[in-house]
PDB file of N, CA and C in Angstrom:
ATOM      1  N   UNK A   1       4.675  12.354 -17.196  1.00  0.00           N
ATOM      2  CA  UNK A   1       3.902  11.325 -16.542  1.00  0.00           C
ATOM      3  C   UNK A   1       4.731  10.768 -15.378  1.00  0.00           C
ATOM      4  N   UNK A   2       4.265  10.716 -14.315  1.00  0.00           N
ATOM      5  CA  UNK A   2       4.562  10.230 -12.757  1.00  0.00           C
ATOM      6  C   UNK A   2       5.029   8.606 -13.585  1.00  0.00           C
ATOM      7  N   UNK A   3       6.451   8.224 -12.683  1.00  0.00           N
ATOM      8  CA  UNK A   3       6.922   6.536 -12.840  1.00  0.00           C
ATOM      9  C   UNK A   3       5.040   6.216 -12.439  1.00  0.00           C
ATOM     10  N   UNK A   4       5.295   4.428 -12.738  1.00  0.00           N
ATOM     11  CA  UNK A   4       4.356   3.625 -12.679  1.00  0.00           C
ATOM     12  C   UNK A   4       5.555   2.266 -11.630  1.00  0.00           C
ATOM     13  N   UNK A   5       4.656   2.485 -10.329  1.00  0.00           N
ATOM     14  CA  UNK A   5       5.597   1.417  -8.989  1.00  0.00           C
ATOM     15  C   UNK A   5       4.198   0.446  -9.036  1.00  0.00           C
ATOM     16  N   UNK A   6       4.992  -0.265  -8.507  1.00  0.00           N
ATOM     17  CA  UNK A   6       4.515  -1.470  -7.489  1.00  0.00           C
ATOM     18  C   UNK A   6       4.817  -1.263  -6.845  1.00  0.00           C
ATOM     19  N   UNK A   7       3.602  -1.551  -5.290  1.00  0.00           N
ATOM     20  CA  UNK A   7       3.816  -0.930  -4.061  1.00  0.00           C
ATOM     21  C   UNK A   7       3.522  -2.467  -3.424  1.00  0.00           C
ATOM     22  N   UNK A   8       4.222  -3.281  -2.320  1.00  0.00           N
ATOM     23  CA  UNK A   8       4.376  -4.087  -1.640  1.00  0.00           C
ATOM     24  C   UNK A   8       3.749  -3.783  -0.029  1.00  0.00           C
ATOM     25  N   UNK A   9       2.818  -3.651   0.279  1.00  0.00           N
ATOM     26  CA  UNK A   9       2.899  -3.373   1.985  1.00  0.00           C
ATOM     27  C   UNK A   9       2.021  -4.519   2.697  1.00  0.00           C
ATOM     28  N   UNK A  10       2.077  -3.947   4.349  1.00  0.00           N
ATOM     29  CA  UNK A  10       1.711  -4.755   4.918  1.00  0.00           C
ATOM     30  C   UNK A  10       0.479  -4.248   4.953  1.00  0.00           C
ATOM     31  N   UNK A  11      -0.749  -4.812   5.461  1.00  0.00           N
ATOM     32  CA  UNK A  11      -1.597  -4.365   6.246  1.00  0.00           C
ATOM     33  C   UNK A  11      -2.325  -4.860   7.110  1.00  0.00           C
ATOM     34  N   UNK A  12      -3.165  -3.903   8.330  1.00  0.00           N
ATOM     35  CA  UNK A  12      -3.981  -4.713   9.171  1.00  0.00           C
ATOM     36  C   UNK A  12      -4.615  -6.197   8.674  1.00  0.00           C
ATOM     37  N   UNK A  13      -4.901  -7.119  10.070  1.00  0.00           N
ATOM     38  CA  UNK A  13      -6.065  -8.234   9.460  1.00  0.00           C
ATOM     39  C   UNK A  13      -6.602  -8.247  10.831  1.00  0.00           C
ATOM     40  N   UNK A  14      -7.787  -9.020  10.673  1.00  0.00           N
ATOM     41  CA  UNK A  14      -8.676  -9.291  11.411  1.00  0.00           C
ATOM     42  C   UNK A  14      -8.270 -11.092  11.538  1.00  0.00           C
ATOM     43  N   UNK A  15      -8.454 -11.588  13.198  1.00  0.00           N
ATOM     44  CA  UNK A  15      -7.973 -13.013  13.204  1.00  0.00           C
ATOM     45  C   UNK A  15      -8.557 -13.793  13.588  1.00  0.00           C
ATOM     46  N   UNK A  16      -9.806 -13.001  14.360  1.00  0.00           N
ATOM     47  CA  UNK A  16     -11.255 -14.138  14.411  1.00  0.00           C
ATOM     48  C   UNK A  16     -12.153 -13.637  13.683  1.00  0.00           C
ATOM     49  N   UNK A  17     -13.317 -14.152  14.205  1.00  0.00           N
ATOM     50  CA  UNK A  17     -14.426 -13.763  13.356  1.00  0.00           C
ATOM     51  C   UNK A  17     -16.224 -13.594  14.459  1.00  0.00           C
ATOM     52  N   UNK A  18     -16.647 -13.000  14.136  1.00  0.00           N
ATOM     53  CA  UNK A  18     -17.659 -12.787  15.256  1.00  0.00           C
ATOM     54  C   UNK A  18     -17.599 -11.899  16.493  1.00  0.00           C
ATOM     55  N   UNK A  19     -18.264 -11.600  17.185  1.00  0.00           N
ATOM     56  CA  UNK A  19     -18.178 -10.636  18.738  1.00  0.00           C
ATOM     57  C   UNK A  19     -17.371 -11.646  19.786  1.00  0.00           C
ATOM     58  N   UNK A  20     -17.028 -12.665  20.099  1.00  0.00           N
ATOM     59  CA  UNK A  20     -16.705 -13.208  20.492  1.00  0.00           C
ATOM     60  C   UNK A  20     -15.199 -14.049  19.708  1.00  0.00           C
ATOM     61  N   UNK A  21     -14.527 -14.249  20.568  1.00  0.00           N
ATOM     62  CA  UNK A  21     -13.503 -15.479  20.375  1.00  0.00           C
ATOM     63  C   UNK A  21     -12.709 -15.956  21.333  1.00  0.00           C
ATOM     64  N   UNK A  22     -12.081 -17.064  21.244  1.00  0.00           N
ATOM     65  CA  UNK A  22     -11.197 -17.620  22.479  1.00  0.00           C
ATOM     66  C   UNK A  22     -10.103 -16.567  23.039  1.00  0.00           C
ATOM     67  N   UNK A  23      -9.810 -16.958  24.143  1.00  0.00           N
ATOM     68  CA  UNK A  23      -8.869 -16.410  24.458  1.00  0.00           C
ATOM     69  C   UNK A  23      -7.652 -16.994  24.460  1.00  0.00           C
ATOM     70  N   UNK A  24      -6.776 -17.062  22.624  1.00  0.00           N
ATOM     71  CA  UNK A  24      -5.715 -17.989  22.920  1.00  0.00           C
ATOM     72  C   UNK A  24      -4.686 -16.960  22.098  1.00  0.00           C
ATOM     73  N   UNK A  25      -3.525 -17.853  21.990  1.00  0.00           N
ATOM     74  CA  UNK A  25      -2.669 -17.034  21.348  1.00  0.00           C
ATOM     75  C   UNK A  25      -2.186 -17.379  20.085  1.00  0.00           C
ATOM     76  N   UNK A  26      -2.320 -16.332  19.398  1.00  0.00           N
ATOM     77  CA  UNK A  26      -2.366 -16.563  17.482  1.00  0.00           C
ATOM     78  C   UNK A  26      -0.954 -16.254  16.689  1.00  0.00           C
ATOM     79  N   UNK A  27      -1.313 -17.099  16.015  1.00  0.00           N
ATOM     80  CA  UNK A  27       0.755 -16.451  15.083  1.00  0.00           C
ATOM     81  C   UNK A  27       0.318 -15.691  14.596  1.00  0.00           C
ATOM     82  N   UNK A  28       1.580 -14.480  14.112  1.00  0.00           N
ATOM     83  CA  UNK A  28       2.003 -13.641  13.384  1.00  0.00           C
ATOM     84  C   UNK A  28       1.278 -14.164  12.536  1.00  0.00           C
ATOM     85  N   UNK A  29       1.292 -13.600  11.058  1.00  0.00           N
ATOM     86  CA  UNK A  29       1.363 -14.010   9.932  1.00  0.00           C
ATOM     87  C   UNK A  29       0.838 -12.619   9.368  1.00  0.00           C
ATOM     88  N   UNK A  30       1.882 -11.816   8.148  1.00  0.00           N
ATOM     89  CA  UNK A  30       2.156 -10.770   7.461  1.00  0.00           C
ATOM     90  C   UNK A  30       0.475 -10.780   6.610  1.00  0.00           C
ATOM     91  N   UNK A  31      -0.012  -9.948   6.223  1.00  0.00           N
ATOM     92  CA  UNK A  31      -0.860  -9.700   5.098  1.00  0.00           C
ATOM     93  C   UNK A  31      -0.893  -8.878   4.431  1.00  0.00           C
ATOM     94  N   UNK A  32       0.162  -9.429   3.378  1.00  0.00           N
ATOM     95  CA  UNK A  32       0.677  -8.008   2.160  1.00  0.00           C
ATOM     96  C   UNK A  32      -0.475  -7.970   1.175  1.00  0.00           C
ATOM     97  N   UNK A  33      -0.276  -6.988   0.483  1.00  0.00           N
ATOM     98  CA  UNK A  33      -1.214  -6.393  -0.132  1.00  0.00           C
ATOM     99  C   UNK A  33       0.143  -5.442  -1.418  1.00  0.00           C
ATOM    100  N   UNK A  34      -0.131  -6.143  -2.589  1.00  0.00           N
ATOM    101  CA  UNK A  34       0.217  -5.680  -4.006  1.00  0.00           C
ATOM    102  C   UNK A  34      -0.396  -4.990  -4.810  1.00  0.00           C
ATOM    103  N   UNK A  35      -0.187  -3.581  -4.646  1.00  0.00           N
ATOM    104  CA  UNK A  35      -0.504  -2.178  -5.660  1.00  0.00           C
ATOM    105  C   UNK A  35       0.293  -1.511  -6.424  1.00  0.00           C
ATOM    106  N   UNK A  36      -0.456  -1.820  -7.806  1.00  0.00           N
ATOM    107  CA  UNK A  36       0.264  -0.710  -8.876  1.00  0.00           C
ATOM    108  C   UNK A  36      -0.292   0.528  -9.290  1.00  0.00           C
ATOM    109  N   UNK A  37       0.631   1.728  -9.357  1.00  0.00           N
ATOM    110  CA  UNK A  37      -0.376   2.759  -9.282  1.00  0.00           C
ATOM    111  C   UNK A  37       0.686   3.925  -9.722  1.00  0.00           C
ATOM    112  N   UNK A  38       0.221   4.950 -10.161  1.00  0.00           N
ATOM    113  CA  UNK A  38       1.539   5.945 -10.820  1.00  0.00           C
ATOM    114  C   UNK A  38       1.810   6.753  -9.238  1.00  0.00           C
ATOM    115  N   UNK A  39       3.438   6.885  -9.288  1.00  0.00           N
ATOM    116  CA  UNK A  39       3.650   7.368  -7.927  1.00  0.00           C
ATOM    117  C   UNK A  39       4.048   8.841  -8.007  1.00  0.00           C
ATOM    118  N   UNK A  40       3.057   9.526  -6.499  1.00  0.00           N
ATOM    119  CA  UNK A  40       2.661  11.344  -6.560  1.00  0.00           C
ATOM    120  C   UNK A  40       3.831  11.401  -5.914  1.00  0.00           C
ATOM    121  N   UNK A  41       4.341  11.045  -4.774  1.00  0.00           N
ATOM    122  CA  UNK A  41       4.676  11.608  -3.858  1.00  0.00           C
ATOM    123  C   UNK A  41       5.307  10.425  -3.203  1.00  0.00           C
ATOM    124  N   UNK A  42       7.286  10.316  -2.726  1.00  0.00           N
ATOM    125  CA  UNK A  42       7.977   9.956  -2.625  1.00  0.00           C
ATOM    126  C   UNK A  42       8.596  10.496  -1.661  1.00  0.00           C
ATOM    127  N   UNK A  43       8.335  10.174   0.124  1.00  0.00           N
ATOM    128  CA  UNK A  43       9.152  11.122   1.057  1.00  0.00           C
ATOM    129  C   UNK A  43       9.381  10.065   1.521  1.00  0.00           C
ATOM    130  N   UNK A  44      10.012  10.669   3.101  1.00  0.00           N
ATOM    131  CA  UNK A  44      10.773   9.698   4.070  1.00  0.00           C
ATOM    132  C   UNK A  44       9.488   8.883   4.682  1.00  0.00           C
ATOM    133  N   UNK A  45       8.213   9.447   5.155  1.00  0.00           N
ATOM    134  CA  UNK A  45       7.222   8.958   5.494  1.00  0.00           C
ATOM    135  C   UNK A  45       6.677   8.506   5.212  1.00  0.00           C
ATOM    136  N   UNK A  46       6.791   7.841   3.785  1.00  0.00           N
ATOM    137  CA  UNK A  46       5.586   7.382   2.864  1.00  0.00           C
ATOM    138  C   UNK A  46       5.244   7.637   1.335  1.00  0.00           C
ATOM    139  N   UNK A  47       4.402   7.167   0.484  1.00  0.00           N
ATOM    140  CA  UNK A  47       3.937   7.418  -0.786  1.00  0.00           C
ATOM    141  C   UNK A  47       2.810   7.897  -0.819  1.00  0.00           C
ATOM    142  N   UNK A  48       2.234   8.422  -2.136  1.00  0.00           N
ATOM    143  CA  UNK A  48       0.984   8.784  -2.051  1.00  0.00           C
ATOM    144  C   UNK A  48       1.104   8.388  -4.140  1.00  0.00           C
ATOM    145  N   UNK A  49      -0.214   7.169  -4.180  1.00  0.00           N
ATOM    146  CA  UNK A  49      -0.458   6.956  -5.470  1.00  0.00           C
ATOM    147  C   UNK A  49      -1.583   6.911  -6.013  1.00  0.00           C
ATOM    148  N   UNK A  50      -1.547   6.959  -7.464  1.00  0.00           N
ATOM    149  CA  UNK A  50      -2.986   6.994  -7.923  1.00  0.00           C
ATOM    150  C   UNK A  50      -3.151   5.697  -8.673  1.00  0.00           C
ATOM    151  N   UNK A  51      -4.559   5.375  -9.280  1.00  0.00           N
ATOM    152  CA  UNK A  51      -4.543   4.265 -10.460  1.00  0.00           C
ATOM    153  C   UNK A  51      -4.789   4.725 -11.489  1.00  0.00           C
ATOM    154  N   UNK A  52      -5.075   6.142 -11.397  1.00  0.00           N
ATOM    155  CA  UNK A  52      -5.578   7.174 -12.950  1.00  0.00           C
ATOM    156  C   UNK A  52      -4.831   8.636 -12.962  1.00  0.00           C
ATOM    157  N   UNK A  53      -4.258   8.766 -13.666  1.00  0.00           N
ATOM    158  CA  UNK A  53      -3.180  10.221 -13.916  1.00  0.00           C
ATOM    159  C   UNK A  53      -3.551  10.671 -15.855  1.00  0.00           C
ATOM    160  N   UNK A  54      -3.468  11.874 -15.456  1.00  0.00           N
ATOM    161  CA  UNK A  54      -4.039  13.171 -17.012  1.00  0.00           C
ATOM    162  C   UNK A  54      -3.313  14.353 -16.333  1.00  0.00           C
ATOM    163  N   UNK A  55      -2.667  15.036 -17.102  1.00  0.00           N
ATOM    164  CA  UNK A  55      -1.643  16.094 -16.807  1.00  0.00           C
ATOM    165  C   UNK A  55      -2.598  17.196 -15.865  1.00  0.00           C
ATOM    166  N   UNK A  56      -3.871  17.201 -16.156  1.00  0.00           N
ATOM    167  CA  UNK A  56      -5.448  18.325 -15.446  1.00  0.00           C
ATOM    168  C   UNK A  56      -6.194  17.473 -14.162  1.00  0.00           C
ATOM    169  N   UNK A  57      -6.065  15.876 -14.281  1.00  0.00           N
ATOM    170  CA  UNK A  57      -6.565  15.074 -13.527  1.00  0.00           C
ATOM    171  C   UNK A  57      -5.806  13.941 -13.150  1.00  0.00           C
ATOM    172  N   UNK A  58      -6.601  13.449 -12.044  1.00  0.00           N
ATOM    173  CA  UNK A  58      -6.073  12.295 -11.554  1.00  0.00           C
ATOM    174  C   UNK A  58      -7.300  11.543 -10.613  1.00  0.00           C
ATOM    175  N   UNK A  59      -6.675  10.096 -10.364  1.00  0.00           N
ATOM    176  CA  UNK A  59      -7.718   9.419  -9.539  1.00  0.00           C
ATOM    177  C   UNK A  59      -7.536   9.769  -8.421  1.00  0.00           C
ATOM    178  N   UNK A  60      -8.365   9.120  -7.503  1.00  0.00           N
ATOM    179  CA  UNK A  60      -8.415   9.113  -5.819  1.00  0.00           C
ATOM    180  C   UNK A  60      -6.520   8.882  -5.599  1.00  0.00           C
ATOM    181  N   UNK A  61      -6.550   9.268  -4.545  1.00  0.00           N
ATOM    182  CA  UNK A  61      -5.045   9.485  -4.143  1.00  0.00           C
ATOM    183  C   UNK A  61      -4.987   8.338  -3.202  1.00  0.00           C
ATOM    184  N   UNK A  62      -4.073   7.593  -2.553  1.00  0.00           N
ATOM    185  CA  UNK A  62      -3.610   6.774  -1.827  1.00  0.00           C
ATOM    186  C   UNK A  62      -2.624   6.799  -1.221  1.00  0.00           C
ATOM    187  N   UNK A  63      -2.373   6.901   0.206  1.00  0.00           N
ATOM    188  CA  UNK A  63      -1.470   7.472   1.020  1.00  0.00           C
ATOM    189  C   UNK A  63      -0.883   5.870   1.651  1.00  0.00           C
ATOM    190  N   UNK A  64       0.305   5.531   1.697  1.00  0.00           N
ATOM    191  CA  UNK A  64       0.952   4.011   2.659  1.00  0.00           C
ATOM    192  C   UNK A  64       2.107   4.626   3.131  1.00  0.00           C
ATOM    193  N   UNK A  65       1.960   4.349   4.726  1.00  0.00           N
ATOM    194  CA  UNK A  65       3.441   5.038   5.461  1.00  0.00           C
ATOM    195  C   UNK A  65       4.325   4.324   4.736  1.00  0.00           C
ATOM    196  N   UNK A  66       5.287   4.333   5.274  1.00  0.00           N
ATOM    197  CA  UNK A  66       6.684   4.067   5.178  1.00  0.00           C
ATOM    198  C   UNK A  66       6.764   2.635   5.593  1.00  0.00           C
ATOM    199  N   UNK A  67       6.393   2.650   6.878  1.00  0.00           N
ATOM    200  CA  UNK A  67       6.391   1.522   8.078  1.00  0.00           C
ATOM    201  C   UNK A  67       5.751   0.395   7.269  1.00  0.00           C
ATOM    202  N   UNK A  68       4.826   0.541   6.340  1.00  0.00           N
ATOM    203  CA  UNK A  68       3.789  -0.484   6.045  1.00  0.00           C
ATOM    204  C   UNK A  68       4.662  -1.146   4.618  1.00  0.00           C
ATOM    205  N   UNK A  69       5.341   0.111   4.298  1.00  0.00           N
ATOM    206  CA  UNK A  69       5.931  -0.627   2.514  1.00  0.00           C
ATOM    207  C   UNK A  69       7.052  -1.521   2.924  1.00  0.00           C
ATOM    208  N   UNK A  70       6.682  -2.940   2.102  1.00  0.00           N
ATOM    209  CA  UNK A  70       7.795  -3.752   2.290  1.00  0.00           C
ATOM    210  C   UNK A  70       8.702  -3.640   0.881  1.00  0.00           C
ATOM    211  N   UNK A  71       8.273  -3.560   0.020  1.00  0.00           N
ATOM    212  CA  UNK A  71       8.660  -3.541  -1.296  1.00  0.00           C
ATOM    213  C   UNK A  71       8.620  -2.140  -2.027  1.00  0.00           C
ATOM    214  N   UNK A  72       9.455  -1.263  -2.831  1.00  0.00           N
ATOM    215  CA  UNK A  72       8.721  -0.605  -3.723  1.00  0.00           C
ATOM    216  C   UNK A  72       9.566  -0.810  -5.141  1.00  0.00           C
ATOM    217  N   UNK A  73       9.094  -1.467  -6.176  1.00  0.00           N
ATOM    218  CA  UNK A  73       9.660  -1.737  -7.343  1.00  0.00           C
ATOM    219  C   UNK A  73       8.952  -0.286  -8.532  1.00  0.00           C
ATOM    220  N   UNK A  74      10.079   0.378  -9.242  1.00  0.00           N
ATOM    221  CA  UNK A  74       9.621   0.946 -10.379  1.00  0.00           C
ATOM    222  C   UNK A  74       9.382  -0.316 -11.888  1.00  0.00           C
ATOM    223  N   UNK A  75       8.097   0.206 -12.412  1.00  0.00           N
ATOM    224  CA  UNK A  75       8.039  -0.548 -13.352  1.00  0.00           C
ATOM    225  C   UNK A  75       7.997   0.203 -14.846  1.00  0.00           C
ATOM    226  N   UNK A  76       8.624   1.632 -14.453  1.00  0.00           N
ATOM    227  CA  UNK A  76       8.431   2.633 -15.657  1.00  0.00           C
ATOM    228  C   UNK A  76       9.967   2.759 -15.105  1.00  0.00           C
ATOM    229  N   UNK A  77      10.579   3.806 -16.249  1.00  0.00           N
ATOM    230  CA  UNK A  77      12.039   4.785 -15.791  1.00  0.00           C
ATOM    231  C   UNK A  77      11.557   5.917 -15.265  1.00  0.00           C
ATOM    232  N   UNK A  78      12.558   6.345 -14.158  1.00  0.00           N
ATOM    233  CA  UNK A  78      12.154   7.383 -14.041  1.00  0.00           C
ATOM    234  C   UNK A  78      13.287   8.944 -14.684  1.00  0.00           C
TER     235      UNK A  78
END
């Protein structure tokens, strides 16, 4: 069985709302996003995880660069 991580990243946001908005200037502000999920795939570029693993199956796959992970904690041994 693949470790079981917590995955820490950033991701896009949206900072107005509507077709329209001012034209001013907005802070930073990070919008992480906390996923646990058994981990496939461990390179320099990135992860790729699932939320469902069976030695024949698995769930939808989930790909987060590198760039985006702020965190990656194991919560299994590996």
């Amino acid at each position: 069985m693949p470790p079981i991580v917590l995955v820490i990243w950033e991701d896009a946001k949206v900072l107005t709302e509507g077709a329209w908005a001012v034209n001013e200037k907005y802070d930073y502000a990070p919008h992480l996003v906390s996923q646990v999920g058994f981990l496939l795939l461990d390179v320099p570029e990135g992860v790729h995880i699932t939320e469902v693993w069976h030695p024949e199956l698995i769930g939808p796959v989930e790909q987060i660069p590198r760039g985006m992970i702020r965190e990656l904690l194991f919560l299994t041994q590996t």
